[in-house]
Protein backbone atom coordinates (compact mmCIF):
# COMPACT_ATOMS: atom_id res chain seq x y z
CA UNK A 1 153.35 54.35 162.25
CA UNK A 2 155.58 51.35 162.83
CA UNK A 3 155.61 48.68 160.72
CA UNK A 4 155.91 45.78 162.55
CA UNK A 5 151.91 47.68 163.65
CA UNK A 6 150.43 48.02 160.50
CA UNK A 7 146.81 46.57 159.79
CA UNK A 8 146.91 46.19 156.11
CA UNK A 9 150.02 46.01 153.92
CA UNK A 10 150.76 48.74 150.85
CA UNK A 11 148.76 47.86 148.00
CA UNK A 12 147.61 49.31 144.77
CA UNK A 13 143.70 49.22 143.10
CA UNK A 14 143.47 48.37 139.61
CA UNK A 15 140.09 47.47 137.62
CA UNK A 16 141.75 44.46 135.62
CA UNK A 17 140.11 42.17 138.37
CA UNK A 18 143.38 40.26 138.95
CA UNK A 19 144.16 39.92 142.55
CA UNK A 20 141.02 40.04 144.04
CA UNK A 21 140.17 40.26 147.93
CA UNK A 22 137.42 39.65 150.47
CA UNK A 23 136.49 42.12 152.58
CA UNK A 24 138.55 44.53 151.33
CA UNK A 25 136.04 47.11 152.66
CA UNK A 26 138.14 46.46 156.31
CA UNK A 27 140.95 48.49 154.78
CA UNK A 28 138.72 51.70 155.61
CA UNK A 29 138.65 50.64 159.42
CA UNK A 30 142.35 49.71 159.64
CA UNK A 31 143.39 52.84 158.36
CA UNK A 32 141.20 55.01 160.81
CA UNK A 33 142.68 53.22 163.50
CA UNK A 34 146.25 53.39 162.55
CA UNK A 35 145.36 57.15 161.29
CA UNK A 36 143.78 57.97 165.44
CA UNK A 37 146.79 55.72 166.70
CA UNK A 38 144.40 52.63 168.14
CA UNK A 39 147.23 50.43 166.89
CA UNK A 40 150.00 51.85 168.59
CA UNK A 41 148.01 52.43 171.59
CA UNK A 42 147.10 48.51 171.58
CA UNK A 43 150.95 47.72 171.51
CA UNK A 44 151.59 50.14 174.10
CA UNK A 45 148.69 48.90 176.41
CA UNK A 46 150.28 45.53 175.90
CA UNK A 47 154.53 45.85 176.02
CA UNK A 48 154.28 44.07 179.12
CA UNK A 49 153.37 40.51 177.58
CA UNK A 50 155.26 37.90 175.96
CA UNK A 51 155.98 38.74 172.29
CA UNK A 52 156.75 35.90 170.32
CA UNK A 53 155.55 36.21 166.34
CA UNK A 54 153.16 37.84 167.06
CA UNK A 55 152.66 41.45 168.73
CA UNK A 56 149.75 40.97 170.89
CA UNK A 57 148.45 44.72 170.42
CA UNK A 58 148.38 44.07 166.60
CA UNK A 59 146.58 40.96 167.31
CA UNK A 60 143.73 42.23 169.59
CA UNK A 61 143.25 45.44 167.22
CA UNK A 62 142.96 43.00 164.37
CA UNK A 63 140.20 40.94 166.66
CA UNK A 64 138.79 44.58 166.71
CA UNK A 65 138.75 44.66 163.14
CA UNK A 66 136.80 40.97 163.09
CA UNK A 67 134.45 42.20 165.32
CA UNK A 68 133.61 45.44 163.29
CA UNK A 69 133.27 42.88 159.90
CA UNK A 70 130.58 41.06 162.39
CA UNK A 71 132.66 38.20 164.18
CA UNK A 72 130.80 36.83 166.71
CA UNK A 73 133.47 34.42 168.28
CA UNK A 74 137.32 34.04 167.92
CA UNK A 75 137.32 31.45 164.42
CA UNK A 76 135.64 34.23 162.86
CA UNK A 77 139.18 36.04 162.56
CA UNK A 78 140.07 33.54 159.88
CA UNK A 79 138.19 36.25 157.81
CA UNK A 80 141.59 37.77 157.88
CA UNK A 81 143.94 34.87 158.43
CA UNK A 82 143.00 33.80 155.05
CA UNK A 83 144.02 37.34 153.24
CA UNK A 84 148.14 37.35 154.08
CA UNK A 85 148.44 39.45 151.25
CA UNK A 86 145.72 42.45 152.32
CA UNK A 87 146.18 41.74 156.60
CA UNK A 88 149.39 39.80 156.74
CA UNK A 89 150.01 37.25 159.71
CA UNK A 90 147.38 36.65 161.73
CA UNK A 91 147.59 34.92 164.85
CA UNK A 92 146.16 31.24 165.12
CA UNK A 93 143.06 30.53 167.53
CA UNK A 94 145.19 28.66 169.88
CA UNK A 95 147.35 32.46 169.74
CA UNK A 96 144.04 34.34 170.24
CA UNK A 97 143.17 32.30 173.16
CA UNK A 98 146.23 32.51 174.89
CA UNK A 99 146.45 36.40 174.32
CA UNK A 100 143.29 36.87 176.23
CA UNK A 101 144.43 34.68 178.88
CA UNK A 102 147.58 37.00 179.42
CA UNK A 103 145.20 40.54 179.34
CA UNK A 104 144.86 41.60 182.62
CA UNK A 105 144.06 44.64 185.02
CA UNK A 106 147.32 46.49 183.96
CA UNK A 107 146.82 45.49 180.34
CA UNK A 108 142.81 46.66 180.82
CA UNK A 109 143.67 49.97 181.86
CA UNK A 110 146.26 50.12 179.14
CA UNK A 111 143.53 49.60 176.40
CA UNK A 112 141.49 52.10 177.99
CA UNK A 113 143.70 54.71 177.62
CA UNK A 114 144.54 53.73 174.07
CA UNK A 115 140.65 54.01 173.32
CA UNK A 116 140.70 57.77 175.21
CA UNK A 117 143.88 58.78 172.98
CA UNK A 118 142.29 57.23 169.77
CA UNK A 119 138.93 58.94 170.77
CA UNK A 120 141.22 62.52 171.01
CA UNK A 121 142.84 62.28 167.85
CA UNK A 122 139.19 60.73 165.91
CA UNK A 123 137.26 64.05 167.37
CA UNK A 124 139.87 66.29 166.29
CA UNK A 125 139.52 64.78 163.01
CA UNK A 126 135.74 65.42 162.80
CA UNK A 127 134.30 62.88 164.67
CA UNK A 128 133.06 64.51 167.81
CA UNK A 129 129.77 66.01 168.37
CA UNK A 130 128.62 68.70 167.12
CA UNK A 131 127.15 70.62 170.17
CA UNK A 132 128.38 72.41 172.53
CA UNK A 133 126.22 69.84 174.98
CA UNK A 134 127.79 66.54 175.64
CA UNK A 135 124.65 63.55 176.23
CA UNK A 136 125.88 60.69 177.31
CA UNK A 137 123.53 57.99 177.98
CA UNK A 138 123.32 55.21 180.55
CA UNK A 139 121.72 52.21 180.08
CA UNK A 140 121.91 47.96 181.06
CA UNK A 141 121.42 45.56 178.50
CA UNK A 142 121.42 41.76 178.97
CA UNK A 143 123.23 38.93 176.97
CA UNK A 144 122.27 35.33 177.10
CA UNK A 145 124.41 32.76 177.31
CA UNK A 146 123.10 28.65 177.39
CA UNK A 147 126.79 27.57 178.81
CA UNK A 148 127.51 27.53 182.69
CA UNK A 149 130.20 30.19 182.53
CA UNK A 150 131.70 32.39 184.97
CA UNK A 151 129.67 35.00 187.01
CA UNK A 152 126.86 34.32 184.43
CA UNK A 153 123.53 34.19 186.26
CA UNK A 154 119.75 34.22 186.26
CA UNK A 155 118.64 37.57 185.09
CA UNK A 156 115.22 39.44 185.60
CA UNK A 157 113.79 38.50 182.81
CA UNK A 158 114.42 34.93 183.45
CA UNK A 159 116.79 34.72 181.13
CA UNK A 160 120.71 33.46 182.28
CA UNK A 161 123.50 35.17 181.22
CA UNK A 162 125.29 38.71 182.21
CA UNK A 163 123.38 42.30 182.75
CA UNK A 164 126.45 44.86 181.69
CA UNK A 165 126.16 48.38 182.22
CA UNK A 166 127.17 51.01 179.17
CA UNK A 167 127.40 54.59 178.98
CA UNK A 168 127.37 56.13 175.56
CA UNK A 169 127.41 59.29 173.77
CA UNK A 170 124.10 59.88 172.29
CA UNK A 171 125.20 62.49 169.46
CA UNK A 172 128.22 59.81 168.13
CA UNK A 173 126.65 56.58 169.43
CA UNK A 174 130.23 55.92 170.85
CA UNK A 175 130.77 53.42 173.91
CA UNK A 176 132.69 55.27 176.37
CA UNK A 177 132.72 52.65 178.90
CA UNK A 178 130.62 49.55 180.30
CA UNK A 179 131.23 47.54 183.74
CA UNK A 180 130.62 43.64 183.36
CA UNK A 181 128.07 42.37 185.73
CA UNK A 182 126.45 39.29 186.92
CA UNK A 183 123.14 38.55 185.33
CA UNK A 184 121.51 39.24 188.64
CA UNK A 185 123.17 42.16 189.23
CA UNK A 186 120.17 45.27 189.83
CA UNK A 187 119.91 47.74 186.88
CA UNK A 188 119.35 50.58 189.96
CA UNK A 189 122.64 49.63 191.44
CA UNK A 190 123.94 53.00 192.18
CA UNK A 191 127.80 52.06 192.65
CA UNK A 192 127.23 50.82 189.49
CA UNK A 193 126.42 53.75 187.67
CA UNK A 194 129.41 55.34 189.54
CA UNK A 195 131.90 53.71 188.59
CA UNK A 196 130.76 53.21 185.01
CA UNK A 197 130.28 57.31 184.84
CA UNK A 198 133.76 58.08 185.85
CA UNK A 199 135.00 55.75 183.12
CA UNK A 200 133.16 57.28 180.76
CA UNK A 201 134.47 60.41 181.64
CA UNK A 202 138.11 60.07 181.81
CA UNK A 203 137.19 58.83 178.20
CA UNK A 204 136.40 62.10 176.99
CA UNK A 205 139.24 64.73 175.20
CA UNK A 206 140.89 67.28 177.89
CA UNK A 207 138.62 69.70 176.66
CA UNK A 208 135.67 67.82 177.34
CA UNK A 209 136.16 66.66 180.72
CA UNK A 210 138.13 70.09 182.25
CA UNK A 211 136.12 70.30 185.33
CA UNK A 212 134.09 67.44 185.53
CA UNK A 213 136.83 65.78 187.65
CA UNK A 214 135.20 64.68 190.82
CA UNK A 215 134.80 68.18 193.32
CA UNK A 216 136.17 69.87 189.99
CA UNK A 217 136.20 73.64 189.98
CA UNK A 218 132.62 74.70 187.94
CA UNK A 219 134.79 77.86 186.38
CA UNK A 220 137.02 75.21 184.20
CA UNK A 221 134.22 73.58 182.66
CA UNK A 222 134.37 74.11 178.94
CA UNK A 223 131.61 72.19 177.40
CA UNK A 224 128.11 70.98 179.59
CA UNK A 225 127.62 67.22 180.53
CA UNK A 226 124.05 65.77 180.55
CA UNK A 227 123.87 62.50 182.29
CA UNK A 228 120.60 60.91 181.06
CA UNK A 229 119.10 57.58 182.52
CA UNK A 230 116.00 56.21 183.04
CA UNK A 231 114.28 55.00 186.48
CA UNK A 232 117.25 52.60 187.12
CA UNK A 233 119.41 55.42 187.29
CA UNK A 234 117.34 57.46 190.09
CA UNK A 235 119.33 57.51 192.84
CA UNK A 236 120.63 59.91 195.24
CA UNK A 237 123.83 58.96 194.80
CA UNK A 238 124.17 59.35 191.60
CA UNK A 239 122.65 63.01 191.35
CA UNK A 240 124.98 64.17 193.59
CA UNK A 241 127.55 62.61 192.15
CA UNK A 242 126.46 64.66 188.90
CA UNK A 243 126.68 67.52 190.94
CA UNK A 244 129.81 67.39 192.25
CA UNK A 245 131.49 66.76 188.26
CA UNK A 246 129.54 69.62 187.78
CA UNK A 247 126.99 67.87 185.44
CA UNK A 248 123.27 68.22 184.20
CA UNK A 249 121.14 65.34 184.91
CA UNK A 250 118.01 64.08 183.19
CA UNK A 251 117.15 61.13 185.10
CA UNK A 252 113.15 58.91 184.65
CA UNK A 253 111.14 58.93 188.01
CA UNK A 254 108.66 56.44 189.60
CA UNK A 255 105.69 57.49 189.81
CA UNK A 256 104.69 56.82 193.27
CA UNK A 257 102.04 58.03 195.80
CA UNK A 258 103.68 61.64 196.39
CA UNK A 259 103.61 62.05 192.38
CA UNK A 260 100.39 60.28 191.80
CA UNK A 261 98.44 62.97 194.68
CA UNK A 262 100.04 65.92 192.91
CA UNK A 263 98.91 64.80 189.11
CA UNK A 264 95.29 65.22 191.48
CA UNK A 265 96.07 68.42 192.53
CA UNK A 266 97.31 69.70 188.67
CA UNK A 267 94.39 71.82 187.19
CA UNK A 268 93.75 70.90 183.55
CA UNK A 269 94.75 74.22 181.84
CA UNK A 270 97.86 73.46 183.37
CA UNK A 271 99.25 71.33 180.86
CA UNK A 272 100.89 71.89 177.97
CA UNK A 273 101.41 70.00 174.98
CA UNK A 274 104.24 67.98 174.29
CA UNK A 275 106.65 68.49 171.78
CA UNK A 276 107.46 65.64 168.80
CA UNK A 277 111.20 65.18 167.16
CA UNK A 278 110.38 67.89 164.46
CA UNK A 279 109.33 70.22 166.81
CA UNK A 280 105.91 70.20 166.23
CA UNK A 281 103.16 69.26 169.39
CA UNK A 282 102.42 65.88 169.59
CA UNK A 283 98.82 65.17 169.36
CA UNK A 284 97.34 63.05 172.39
CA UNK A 285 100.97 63.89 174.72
CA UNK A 286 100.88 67.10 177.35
CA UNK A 287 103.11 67.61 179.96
CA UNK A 288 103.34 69.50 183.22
CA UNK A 289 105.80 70.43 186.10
CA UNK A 290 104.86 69.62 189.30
CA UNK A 291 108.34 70.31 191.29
CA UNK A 292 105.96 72.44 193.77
CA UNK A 293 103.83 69.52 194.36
CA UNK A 294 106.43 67.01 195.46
CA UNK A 295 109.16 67.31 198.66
CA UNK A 296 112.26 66.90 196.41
CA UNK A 297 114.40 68.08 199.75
CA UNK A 298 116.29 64.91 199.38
CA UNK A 299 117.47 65.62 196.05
CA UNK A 300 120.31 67.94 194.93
CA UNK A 301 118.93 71.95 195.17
CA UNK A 302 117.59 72.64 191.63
CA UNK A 303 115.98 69.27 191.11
CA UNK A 304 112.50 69.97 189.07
CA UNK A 305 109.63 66.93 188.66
CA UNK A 306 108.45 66.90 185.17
CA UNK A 307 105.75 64.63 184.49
CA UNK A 308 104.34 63.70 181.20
CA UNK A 309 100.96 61.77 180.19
CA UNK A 310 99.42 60.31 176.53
CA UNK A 311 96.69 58.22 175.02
CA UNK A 312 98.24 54.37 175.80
CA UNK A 313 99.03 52.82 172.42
CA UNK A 314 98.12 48.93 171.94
CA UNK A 315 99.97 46.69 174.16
CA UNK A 316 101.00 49.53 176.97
CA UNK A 317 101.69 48.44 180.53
CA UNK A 318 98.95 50.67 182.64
CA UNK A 319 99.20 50.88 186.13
CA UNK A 320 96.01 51.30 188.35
CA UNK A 321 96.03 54.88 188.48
CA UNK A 322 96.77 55.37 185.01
CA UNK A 323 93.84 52.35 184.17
CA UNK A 324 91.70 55.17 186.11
CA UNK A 325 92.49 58.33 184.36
CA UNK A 326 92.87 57.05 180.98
CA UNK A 327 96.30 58.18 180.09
CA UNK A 328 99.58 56.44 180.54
CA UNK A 329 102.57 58.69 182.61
CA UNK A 330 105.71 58.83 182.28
CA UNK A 331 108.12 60.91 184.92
CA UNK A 332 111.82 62.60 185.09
CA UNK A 333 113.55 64.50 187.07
CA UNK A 334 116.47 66.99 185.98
CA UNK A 335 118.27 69.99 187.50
CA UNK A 336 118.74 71.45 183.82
CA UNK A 337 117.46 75.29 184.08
CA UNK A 338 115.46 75.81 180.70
CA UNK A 339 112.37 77.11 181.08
CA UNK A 340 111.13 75.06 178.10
CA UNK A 341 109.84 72.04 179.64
CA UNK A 342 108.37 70.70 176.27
CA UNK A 343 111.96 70.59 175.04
CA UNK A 344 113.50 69.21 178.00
CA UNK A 345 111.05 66.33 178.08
CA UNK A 346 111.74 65.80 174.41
CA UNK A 347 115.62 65.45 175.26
CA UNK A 348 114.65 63.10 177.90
CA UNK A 349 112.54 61.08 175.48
CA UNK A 350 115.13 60.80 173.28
CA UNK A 351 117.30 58.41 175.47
CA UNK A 352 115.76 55.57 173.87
CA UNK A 353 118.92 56.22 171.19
CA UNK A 354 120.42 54.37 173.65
CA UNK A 355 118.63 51.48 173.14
CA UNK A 356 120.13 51.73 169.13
CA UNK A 357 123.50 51.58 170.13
CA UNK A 358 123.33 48.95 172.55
CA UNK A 359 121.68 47.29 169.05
CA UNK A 360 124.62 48.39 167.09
CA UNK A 361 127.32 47.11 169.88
CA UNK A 362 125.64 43.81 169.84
CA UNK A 363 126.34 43.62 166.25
CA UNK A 364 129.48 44.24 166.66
CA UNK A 365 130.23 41.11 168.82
CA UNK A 366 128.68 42.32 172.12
CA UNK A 367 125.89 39.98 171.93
CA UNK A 368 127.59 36.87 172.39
CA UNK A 369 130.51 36.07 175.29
CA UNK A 370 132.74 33.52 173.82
CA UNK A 371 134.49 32.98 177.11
CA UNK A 372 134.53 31.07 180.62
CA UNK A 373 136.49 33.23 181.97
CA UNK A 374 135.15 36.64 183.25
CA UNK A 375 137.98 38.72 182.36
CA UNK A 376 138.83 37.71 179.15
CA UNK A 377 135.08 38.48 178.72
CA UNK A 378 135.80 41.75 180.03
CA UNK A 379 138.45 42.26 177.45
CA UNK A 380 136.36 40.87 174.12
CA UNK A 381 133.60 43.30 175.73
CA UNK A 382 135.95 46.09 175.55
CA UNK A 383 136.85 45.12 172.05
CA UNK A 384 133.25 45.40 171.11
CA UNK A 385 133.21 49.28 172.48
CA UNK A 386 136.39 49.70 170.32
CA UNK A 387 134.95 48.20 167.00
CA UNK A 388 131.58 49.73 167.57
CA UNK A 389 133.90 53.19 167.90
CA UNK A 390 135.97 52.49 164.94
CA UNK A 391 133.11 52.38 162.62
CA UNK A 392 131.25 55.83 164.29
CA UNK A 393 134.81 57.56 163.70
CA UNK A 394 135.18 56.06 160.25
CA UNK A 395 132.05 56.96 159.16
CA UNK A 396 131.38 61.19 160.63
CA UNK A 397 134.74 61.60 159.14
CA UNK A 398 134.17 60.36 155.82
CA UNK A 399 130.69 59.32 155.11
CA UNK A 400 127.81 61.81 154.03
CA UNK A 401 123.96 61.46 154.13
CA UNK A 402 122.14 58.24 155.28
CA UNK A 403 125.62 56.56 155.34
CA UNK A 404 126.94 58.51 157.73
CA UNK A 405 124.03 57.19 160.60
CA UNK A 406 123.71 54.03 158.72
CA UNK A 407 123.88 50.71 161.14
CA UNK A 408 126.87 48.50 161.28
CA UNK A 409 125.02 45.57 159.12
CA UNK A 410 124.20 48.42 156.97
CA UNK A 411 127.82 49.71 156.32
CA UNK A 412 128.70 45.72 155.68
CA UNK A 413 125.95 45.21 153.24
């Protein structure tokens, strides 16, 4: 580690209560990132900008550090300015802002192969899943902003602001990647989901993306993908992009006319009951494939229509046909092979994860862009992903029990 890199300076603990510090807590998340070499990867990402006092790769991990304590804006790194002793020189605002006004495409890429290094050495240390399955998780989430800035727009839930899109590991609850996009931008925009995927995938360890290169060979695949999305993500181009990384896909489904005439045509002994978290069936929830039922000659060979219905609770949105039968239904569509459809509707059902990290990124600085500029933006969201990593790595490698899935504010508290 070089010095001139470090987070925190050498220090000593002692219980005679001289010396005390704020946030000392921070010292676990600098250390993790100097440990999976975050730091170094920072400086590296950013040798091509002036240096003056300050190295700006020290400075933007130490934003990441802000971020992780729950800065919501640039000040908020005065949490650390005003420790010398513990963080040592911190760069002023006026620094800060200028730093982000320098970060650009080269610079971006830079930082995202820091992050994929980082995420290497953090796995290796215990921090990757567990399974031999990789899930990652696509999803668009919206954040509000009341000031004018750029690309910021009306959104579809007449809201203004920006309508990002994330992928994320659902095991680790790590941010792999995330495209900023214009607050009108359409959650079912295909290209979106492209690009956003391949990101996410050249963030993975050589071991977990050998083969799912685009056109990659299926024989070097070492460890299975599954791509899981809901409705927004149906789209032929997508699938078949799946296919050719050679990855699983587990993607929600409209239910139109075609599906709606085949739930007609299902004969009530034909569905099974559906499956809760603990494995148990879930009273009032059955589900049925109706892959027969449906032309699905559009769709990559192997695609299967799974379709799954349940007693609306209070306050469900009920579409005419469901008003009619009574039961609310839900559809996906997958080209996984298990002949356990219970099970792969209950993997399918558990994408709302998602919806929990996109929680925990926000609280790590993603819900507010402090910005006009869009690619600074772009750069304080990427800084998000990074704290929001930091603290998943930290805490599989060295936290037990509830601690180890606790929630950012959690781990603060």
């Amino acid at each position: 580690m070089r010095n001139a890199t470090r987070l925190v300076r050498p220090r000593s603990v002692a219980g005679d209560g001289v010396g005390l510090v704020s946030r000392g807590g921070l010292v676990w998340l600098a250390e993790t990132a100097e440990l999976s070499g975050l730091t170094v990867g920072f400086t590296d990402a950013t040798e091509a900008m002036p240096r003056r006092r300050h190295d700006p790769g020290r400075t933007l991990t130490q934003v990441v550090l802000a971020l992780a304590d729950g800065a919501t804006a640039l000040s908020d790194v005065a949490v650390l300015r005003d420790q010398p002793t513990m963080f040592g020189p911190v760069a002023s605002d006026a620094r800060l802002w200028r730093t982000f006004d320098q970060v650009g495409p080269v610079e971006l890429r830079g930082i995202a192969a820091a992050r994929a290094a980082a995420r290497a050495n953090a796995w290796g240390a215990g921090a990757g899943p567990s399974t031999e399955t990789l899930v990652i998780d696509m999803d668009a989430t919206i954040i509000r902003t009341k000031a004018d800035k750029q690309d910021a727009r009306p959104t579809y839930k007449r809201t203004f602001g920006h309508h990002p899109l994330l992928a994320m590991v659902a095991e680790t609850g790590e941010v792999l990647a995330g495209k900023m996009r214009p607050g009108n931008a359409g959650a079912n925009c295909a290209e979106d989901h492209i690009t956003v995927l391949a990101d996410a995938i050249a963030q993975l360890p050589e071991t977990w993306r050998a083969g799912h290169g685009r056109y990659g060979h299926a024989d070097l695949v070492e460890h299975k993908v599954l791509v899981r999305a809901d409705s927004a993500g149906a789209s032929h181009w997508l699938t078949e992009e799946c296919r050719d990384r050679n990855l699983e896909f587990s993607i929600g489904y409209a239910i139109d006319g075609r599906v709606r005439d085949a739930l007609l045509c299902v004969p009530e002994e034909d569905w099974t009951p559906a499956r809760d978290g603990n494995g148990a069936a879930r009273e009032g929830a059955e589900i049925v494939e109706i892959t027969g039922l449906v032309d699905l000659a559009a769709w990559p060979d192997g695609t299967r229509l799974i379709v799954r219905r349940e007693r609306p609770h209070p306050g469900a949105q009920l579409t005419v046909f469901d008003t009619i039968e009574g039961m609310r239904h839900t559809a996906f569509i997958t080209d996984q092979t298990g002949t356990d459809i219970a099970g792969l509707e209950l993997a399918q059902r558990q994408r709302a994860r998602a919806e929990a990290v996109i929680r925990d990124t926000k609280a790590c600085g993603l819900a507010n862009l402090p910005f006009d500029c869009v690619v600074s933006n772009d750069v304080w969201m990427q800084l998000t992903f990074t704290a929001h990593d930091l603290m998943s790595w930290a805490q599989r490698i060295s936290l037990t029990g509830s601690l180890a899935k606790a929630t950012p504010k959690t781990i603060r508290h």
